[in-house]
Protein backbone atom coordinates (compact mmCIF):
# COMPACT_ATOMS: atom_id res chain seq x y z
CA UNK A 1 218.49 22.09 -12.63
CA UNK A 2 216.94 23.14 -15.75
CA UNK A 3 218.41 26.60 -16.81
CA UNK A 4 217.02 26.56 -20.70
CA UNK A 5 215.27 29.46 -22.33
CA UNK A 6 212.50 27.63 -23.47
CA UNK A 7 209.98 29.46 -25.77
CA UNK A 8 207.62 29.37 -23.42
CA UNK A 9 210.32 31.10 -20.81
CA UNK A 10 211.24 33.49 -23.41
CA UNK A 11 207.19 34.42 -23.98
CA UNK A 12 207.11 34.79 -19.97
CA UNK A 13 209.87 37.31 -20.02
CA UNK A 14 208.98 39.36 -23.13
CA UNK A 15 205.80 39.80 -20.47
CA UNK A 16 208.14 40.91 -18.00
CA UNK A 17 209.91 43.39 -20.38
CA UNK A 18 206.66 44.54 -21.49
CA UNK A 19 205.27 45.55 -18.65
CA UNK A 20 203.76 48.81 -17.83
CA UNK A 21 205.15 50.56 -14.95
CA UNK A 22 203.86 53.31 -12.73
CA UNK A 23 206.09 55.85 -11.53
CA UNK A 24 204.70 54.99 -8.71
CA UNK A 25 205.14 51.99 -8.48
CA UNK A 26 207.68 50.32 -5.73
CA UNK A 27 210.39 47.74 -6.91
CA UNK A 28 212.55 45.59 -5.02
CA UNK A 29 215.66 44.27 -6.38
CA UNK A 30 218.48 42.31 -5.51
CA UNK A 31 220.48 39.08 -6.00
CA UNK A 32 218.40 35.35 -4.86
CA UNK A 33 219.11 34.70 -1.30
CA UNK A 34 220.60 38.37 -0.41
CA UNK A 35 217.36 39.38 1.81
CA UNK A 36 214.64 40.10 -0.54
CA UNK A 37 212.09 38.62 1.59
CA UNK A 38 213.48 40.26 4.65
CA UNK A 39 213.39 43.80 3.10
CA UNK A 40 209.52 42.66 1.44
CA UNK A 41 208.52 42.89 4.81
CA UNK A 42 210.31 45.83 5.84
CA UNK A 43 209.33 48.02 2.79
CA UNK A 44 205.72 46.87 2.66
CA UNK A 45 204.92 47.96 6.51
CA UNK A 46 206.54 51.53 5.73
CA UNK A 47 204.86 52.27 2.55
CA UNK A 48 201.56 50.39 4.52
CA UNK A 49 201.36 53.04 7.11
CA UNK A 50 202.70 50.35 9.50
CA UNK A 51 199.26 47.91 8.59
CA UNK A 52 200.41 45.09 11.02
CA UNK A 53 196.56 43.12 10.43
CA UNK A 54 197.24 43.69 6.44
CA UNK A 55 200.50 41.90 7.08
CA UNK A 56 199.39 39.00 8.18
CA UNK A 57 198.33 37.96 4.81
CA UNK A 58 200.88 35.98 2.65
CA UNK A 59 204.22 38.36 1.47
CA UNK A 60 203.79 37.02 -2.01
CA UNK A 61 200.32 38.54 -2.23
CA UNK A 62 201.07 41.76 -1.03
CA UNK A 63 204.40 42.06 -2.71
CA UNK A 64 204.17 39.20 -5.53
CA UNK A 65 207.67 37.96 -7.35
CA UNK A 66 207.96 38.83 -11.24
CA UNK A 67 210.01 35.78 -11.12
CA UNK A 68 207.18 33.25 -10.66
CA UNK A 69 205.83 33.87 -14.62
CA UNK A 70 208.71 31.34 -15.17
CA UNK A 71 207.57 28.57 -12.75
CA UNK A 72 203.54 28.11 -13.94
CA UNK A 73 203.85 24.79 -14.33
CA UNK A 74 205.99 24.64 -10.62
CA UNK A 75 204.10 21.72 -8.41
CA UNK A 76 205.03 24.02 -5.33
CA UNK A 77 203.32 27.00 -6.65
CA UNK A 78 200.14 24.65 -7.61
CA UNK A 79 200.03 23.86 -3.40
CA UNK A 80 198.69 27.14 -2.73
CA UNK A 81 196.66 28.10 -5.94
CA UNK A 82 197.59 31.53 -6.00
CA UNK A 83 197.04 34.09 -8.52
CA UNK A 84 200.26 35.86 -7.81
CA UNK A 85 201.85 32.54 -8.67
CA UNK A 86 200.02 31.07 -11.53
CA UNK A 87 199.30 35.03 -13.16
CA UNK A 88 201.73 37.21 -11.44
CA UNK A 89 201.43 39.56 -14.24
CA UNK A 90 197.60 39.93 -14.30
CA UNK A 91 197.93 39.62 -10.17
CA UNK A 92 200.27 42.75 -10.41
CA UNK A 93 198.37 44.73 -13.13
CA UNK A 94 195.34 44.60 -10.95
CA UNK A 95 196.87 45.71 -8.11
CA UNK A 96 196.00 49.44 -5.99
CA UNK A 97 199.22 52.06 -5.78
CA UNK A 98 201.14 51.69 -4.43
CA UNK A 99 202.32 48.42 -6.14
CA UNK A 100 205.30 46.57 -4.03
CA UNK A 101 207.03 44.54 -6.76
CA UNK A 102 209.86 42.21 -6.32
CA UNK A 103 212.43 40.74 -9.11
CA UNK A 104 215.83 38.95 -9.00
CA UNK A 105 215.57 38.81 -12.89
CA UNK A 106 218.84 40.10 -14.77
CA UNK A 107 218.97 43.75 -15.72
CA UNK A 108 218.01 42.28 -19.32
CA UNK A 109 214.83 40.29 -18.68
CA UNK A 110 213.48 43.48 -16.01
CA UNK A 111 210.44 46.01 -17.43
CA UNK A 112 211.67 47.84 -20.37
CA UNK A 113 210.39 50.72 -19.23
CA UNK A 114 212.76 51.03 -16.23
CA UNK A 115 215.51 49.83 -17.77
CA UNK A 116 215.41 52.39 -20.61
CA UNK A 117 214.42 54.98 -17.78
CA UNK A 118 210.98 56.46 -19.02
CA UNK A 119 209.50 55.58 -15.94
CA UNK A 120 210.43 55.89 -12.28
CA UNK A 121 209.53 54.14 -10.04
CA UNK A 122 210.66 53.81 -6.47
CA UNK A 123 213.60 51.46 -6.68
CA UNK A 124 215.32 49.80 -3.70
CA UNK A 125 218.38 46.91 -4.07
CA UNK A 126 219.60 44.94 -1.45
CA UNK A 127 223.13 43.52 -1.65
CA UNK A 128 224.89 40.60 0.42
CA UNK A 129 228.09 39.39 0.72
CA UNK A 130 228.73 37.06 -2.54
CA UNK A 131 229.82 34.26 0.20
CA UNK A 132 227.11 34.26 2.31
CA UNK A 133 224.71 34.08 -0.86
CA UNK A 134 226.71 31.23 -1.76
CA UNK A 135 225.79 29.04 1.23
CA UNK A 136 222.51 30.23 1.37
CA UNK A 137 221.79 29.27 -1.84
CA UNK A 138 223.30 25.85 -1.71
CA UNK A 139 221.23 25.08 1.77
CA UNK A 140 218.48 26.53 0.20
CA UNK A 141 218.31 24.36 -2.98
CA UNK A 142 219.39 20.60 -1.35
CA UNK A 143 217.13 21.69 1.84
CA UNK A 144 214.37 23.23 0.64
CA UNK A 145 214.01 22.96 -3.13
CA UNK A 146 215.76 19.58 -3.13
CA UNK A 147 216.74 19.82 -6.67
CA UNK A 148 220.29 19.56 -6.35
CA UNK A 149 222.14 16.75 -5.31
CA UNK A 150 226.21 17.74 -5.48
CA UNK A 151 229.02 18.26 -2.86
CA UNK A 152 229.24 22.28 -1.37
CA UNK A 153 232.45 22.65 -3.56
CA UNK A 154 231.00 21.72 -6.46
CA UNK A 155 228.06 24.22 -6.00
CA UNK A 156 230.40 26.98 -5.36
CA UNK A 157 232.50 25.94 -8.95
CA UNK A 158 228.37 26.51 -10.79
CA UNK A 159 228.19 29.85 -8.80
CA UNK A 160 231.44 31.08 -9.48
CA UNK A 161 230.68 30.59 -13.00
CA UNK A 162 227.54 32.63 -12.70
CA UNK A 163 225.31 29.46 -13.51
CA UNK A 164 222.48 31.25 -11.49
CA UNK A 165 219.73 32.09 -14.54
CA UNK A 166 217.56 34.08 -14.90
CA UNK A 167 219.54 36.35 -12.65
CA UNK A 168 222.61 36.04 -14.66
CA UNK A 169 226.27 37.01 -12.97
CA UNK A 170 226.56 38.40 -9.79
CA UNK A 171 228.67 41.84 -10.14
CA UNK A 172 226.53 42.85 -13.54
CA UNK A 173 223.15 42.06 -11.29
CA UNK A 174 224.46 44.53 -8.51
CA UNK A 175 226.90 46.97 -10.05
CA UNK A 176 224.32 47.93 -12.19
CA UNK A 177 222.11 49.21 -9.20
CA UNK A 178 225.21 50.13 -7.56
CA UNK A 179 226.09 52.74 -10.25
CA UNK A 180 222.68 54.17 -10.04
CA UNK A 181 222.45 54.68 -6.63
CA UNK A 182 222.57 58.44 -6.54
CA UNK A 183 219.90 58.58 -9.10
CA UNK A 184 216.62 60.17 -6.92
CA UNK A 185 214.48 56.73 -7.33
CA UNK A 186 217.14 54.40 -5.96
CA UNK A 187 218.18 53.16 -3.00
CA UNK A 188 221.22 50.58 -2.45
CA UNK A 189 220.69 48.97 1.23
CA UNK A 190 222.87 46.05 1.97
CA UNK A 191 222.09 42.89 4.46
CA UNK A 192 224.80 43.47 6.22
CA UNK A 193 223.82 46.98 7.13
CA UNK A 194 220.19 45.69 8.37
CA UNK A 195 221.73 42.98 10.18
CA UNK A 196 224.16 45.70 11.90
CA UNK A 197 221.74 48.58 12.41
CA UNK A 198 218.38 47.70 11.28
CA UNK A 199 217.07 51.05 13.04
CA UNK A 200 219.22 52.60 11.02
CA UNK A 201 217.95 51.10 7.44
CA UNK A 202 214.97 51.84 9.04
CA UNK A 203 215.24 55.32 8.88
CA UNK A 204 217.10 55.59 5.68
CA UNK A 205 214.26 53.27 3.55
CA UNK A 206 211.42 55.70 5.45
CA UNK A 207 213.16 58.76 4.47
CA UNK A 208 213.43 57.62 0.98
CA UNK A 209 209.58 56.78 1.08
CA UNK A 210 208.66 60.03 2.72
CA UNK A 211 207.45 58.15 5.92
CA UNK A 212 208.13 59.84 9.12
CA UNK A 213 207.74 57.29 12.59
CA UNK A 214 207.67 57.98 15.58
CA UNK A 215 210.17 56.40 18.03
CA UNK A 216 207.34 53.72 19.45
CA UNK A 217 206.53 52.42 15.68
CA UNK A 218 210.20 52.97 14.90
CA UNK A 219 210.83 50.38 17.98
CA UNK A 220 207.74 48.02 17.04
CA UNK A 221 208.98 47.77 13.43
CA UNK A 222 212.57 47.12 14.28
CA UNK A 223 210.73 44.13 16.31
CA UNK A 224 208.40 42.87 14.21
CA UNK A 225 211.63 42.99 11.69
CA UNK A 226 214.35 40.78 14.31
CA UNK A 227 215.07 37.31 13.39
CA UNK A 228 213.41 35.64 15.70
CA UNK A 229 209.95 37.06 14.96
CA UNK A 230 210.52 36.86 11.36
CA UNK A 231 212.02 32.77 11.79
CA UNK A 232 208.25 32.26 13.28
CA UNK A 233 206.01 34.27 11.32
CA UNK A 234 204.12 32.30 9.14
CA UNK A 235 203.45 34.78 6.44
CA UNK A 236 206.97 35.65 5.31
CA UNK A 237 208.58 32.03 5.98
CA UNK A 238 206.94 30.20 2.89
CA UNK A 239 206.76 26.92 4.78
CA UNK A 240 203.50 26.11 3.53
CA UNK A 241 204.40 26.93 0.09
CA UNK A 242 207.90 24.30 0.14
CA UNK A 243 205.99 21.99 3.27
CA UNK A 244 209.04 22.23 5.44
CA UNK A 245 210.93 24.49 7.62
CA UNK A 246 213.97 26.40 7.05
CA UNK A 247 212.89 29.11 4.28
CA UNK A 248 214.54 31.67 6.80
CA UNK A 249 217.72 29.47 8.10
CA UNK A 250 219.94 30.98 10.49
CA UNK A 251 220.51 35.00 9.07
CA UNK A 252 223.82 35.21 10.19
CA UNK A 253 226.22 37.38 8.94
CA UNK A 254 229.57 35.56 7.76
CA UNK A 255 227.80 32.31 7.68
CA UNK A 256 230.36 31.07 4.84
CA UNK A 257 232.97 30.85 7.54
CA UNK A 258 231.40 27.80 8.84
CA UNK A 259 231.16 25.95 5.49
CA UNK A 260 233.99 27.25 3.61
CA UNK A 261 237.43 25.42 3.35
CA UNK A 262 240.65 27.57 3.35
CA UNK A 263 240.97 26.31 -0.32
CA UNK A 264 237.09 27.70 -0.72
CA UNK A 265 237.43 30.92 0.84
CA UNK A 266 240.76 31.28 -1.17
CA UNK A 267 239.08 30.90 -4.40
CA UNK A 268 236.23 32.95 -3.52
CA UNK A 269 238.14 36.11 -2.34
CA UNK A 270 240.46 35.96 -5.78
CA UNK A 271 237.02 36.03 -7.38
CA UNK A 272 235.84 39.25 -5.20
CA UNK A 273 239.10 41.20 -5.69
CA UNK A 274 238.92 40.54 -9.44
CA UNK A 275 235.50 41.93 -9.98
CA UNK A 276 235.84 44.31 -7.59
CA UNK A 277 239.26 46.51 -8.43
CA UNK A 278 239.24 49.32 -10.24
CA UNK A 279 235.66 50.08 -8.40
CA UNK A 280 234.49 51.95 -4.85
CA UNK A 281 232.47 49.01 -3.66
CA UNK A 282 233.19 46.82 -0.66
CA UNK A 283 231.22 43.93 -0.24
């Protein structure tokens, strides 16, 4: 894979960084293959008042990916012919309030204007297990992308080594959020929590928007939200977009521990504990 900053990529993210934010504006943040799309969906119906009809259009459209001003030239993207692909920033600067925006960019290459912390914006990052990323990310770029051809070991030596640009390494991506997370406009949620109590993230993501549900949309949403119904609805799985299945693959919590070798889940965990000590989070 091609992980250059080419002018052109460099023009695309001085965009980025340039970009005028809203305070209120609604960003999504988190690591590629922690649950973005999975918590698109989730955030979008809240802040929607619930629109099921509206959500039947494309998530990319309603809550387009900052990420795609690198891939213009990206045959997949062409498939579909979609503004929020080939001008995601004039696709997001036209767009009513409240505008659902979604990044895995490094802190670095995100708007200025949150970064520096004039504006602010609603702000929610989702976290996952470093493992499970792992494998999700491997499946996810021989299955889907197909633009990796290299044994599961030797993927996990490229991610260990933080190869994964633009989002950069791992711990700076999330412990950046992480040590925010008390701040009034941000909201750490983790996979894991979702995948444990989803009524319970839920809850805590309507709070945070203001959003008060009854117990009959809380129990629709939770629904419309479960793995099944997500694996088969056609707006959120990008099949058309890639022209296969398997976008949303099997959601499982501790899916490493099928992949992993002993000498693999050794190396891994030595890599947790390191960036982890001396800190209060627990992946």
């Amino acid at each position: 894979m091609d992980y250059q900053l080419t002018d052109e990529r460099r023009s695309a993210i001085e965009k980025i960084k340039s970009l005028e934010v809203r305070n209120d504006d609604i960003f999504l943040f988190g690591y590629p293959k922690s649950g973005t799309t999975w918590a698109q969906e989730m955030i979008w119906l809240i802040v929607n008042d619930l629109d099921y009809e509206g959500a039947k259009v494309f998530i990319d459209e309603r809550f387009p990916v900052l990420d795609s001003v690198l891939f213009r030239g990206n045959e997949l993207h062409h498939k579909l012919e979609l503004q929020c692909y080939s001008n995601v920033i004039g696709f997001v600067e036209s767009m009513k309030a409240p505008r659902c925006i979604k990044s895995h960019f490094a802190v670095k290459y995100l708007p200025e204007e949150i970064v520096n912390g004039n504006k602010k914006p609603k702000i929610i990052y989702i976290a996952r297990n470093p493992k499970d990323v792992c494998v999700s990310s491997y499946y996810y770029f021989t299955n889907i992308l197909k633009v990796i051809d290299c044994s599961f070991e030797e993927f996990v030596e490229k991610f260990l080594s933080n190869f994964y640009w633009p989002s950069g390494n791992y711990w700076d991506h999330l412990f950046y959020f992480w040590n925010r997370r008390f701040e009034e406009n941000i909201l750490f949620i983790k996979y894991e929590d979702m995948k444990k109590n989803l009524l319970g993230v839920v809850r805590e993501v309507s709070q945070f928007f203001d959003r008060i549900l009854t117990k009959e949309e809380e129990d629709k949403l939770v629904d419309w939200l479960s793995f099944n119904t997500m694996k088969n609805n056609a707006a959120v799985n990008h099949n058309s977009l890639y022209g296969r299945d398997g976008f949303i693959r099997s959601g499982q919590v501790g899916d490493h521990k099928k992949t992993m070798s002993t000498e693999t889940l050794s190396k891994f965990n030595d890599w947790i504990k390191k960036n982890t000590q001396n800190t209060d989070y627990q992946p």
